[in-house]
Protein backbone atom coordinates (compact mmCIF):
# COMPACT_ATOMS: atom_id res chain seq x y z
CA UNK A 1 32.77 -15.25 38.70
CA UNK A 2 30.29 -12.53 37.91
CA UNK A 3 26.52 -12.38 40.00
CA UNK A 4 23.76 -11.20 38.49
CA UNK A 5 22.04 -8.15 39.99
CA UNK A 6 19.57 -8.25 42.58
CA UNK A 7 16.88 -7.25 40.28
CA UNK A 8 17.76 -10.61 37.89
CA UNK A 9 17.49 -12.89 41.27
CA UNK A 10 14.46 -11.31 42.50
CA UNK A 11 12.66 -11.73 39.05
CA UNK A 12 13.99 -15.59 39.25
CA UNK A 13 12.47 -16.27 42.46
CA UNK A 14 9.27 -14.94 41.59
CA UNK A 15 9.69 -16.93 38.05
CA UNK A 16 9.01 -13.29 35.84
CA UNK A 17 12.45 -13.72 34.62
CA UNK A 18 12.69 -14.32 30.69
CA UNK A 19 13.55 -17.21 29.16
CA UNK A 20 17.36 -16.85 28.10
CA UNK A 21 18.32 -15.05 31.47
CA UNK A 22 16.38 -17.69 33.07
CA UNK A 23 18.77 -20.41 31.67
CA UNK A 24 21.76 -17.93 32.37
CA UNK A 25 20.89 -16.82 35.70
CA UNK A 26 20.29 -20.67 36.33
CA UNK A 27 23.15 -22.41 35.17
CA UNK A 28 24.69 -19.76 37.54
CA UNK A 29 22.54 -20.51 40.75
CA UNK A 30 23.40 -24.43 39.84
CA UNK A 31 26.91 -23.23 41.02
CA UNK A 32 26.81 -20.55 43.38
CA UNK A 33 25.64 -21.24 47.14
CA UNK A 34 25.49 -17.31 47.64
CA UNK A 35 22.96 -16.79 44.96
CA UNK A 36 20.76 -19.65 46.05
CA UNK A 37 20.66 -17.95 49.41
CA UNK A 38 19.41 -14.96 48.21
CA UNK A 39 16.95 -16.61 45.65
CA UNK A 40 15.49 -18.48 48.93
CA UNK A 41 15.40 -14.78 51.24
CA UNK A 42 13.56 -13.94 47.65
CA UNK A 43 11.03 -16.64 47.95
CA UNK A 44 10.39 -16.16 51.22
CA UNK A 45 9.45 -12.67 50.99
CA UNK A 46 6.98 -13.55 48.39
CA UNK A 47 5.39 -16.16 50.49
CA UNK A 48 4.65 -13.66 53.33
CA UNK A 49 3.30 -11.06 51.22
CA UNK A 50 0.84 -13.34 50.20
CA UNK A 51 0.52 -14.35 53.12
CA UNK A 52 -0.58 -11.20 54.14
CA UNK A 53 -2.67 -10.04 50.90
CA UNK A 54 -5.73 -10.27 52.60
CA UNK A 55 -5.15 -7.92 55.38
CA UNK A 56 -3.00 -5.46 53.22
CA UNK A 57 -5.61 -5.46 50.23
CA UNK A 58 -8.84 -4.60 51.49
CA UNK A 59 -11.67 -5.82 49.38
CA UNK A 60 -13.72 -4.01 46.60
CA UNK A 61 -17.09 -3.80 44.92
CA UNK A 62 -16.03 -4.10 41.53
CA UNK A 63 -19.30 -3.59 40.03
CA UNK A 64 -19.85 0.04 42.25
CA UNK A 65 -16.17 0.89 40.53
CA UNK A 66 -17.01 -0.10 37.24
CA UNK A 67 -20.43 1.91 37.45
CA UNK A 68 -18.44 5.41 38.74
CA UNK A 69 -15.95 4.97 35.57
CA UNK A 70 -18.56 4.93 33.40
CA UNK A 71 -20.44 7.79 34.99
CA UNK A 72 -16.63 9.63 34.71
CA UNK A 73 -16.69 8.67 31.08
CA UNK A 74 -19.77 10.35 30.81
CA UNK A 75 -19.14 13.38 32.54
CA UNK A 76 -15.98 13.93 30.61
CA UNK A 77 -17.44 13.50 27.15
CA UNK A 78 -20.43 16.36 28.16
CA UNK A 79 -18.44 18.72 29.69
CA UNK A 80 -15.95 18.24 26.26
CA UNK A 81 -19.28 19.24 24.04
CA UNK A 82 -19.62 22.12 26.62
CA UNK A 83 -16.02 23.55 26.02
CA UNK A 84 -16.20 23.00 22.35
CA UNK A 85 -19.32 21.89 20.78
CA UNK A 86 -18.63 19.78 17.59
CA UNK A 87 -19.06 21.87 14.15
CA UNK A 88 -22.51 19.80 12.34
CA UNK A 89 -21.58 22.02 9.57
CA UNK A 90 -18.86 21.89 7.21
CA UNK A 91 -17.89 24.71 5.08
CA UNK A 92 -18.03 24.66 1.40
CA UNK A 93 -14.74 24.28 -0.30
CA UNK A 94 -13.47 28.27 -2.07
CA UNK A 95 -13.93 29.13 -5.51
CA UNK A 96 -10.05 29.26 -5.41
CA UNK A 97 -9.72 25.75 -4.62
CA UNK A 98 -13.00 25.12 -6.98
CA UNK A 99 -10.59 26.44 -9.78
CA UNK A 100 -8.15 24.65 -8.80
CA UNK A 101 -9.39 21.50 -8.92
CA UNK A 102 -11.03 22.08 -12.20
CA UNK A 103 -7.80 22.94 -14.03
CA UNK A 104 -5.83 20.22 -12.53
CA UNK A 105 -9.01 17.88 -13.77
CA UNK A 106 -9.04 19.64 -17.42
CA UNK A 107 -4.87 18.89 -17.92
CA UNK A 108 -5.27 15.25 -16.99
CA UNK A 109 -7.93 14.90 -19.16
CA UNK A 110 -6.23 16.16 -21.83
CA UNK A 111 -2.74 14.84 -21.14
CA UNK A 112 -5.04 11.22 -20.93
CA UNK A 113 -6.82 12.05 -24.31
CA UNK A 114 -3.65 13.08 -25.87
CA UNK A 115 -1.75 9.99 -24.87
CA UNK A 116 -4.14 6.74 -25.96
CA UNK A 117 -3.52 5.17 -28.91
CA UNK A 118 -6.12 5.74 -31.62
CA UNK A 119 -7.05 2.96 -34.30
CA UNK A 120 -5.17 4.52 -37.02
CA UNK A 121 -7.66 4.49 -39.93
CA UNK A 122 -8.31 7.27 -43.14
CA UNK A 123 -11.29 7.02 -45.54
CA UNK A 124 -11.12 9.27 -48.44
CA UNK A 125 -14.05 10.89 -49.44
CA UNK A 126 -13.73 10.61 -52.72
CA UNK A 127 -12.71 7.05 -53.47
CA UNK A 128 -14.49 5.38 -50.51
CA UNK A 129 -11.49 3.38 -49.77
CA UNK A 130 -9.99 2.84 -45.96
CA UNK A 131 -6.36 2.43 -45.09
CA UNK A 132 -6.14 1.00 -41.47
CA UNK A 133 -2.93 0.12 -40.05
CA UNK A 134 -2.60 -2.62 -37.50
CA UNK A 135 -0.57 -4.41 -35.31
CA UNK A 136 -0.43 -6.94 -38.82
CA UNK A 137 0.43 -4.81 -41.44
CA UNK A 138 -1.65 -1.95 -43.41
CA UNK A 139 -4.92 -2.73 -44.79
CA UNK A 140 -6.71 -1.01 -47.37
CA UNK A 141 -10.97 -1.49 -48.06
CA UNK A 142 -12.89 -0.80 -51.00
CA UNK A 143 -16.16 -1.97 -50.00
CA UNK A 144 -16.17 -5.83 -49.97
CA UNK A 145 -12.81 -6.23 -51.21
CA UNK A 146 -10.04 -5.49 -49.01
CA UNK A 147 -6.12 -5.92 -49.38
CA UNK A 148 -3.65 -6.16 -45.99
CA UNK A 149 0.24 -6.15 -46.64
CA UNK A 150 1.56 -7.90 -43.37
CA UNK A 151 5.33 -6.78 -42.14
CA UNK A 152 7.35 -9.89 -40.74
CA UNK A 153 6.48 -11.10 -37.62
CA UNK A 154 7.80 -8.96 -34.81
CA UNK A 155 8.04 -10.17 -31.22
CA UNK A 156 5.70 -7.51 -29.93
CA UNK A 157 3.06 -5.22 -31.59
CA UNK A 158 5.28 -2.67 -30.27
CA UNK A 159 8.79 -3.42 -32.49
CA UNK A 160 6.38 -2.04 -35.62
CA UNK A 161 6.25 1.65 -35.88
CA UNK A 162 2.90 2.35 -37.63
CA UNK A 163 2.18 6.03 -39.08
CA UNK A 164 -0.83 7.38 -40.44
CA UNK A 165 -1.74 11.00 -42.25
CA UNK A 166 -4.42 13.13 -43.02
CA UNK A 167 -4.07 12.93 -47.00
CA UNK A 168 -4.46 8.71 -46.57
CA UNK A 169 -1.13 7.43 -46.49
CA UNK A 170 -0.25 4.60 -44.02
CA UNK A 171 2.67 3.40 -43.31
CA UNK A 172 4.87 0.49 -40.90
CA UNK A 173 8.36 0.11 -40.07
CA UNK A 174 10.10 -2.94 -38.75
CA UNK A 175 13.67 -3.87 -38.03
CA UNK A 176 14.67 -7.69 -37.47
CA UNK A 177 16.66 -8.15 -34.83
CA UNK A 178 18.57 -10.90 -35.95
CA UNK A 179 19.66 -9.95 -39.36
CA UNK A 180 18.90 -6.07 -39.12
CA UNK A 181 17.11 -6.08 -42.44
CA UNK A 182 14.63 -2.87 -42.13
CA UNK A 183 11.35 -3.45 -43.73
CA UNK A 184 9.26 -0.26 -44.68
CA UNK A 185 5.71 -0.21 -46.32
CA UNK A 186 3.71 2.69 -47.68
CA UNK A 187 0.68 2.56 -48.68
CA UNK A 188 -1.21 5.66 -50.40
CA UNK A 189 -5.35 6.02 -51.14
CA UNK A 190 -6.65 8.58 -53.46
């Protein structure tokens, strides 16, 4: 039969023993008259130390203690000013890190005005007629009057490819998933 250690009977007696070596370390004492033994010398131990608290504990003026660690506190915080006073200023960032900055700023900028989509539309100076292309089809204005010629549904604006140029011609491209039939429209102003 294995015994727990003295530390696990001691921390039993005083009941600071965990729960799961608690049950252990009781199911054990349930069994074994040499453990109880030593659990009681435990116990009594305890009971004479409190016993004796008073005498071996003198008493103290908690609010006189409390009033010297704050006057500590104090002490320690001026004389830490003292050995290194706090800076009130803070230094201005360098040009080289100014620069920095600035081209990092200017590329994501760019890289940002590069990359959104643009309503894709051409008006030709001549004719006054706009081609747009949309998520629809292309659509072509004159004024009033305007003509759209829609692609098949697609599942997403995004299964369309839509192109547009600077002489006026639009354009969309669709496949169809299910039967791969590829649909292309062009559509040219002058």
């Amino acid at each position: 039969m294995k015994h727990p250690g003295e530390a696990e009977l001691a921390l039993f007696a005083g009941g600071d023993l965990g729960v799961p070596a608690r049950w252990s370390v009781g199911i054990h004492v349930a069994r074994c008259e040499r453990c109880r033994d030593e659990i009681a010398a435990y116990g009594s131990g305890t009971d004479w130390l409190r016993g004796r608290a008073d005498e071996m504990i003198p008493s103290l003026n908690w609010g006189s203690l409390a009033a010297e660690m704050k006057a500590n506190i104090r002490l320690g915080f001026d004389a830490g000013e003292v050995v290194s006073p706090v800076a009130s200023k803070r230094e201005p960032i360098g040009w080289r890190a100014a620069a920095a900055l600035a081209a990092v700023t200017v590329v994501v900028v760019s890289g940002w005005y590069m990359y959104v989509p643009r309503y894709l539309s051409r008006t030709t100076a001549d004719s006054g007629i706009v081609v747009a292309v949309r998520s629809e089809g292309v659509e072509l204005k004159d004024g009033r009057n305007s003509m759209m010629l829609l692609h098949p549904v697609a599942k997403q604006a995004s299964d369309v490819a839509v192109t547009m140029d600077a002489e006026g011609t639009a354009g969309a491209r669709y496949v169809d998933e299910q039967s791969g039939q590829v649909t292309i429209n062009n559509v040219y102003a002058e």
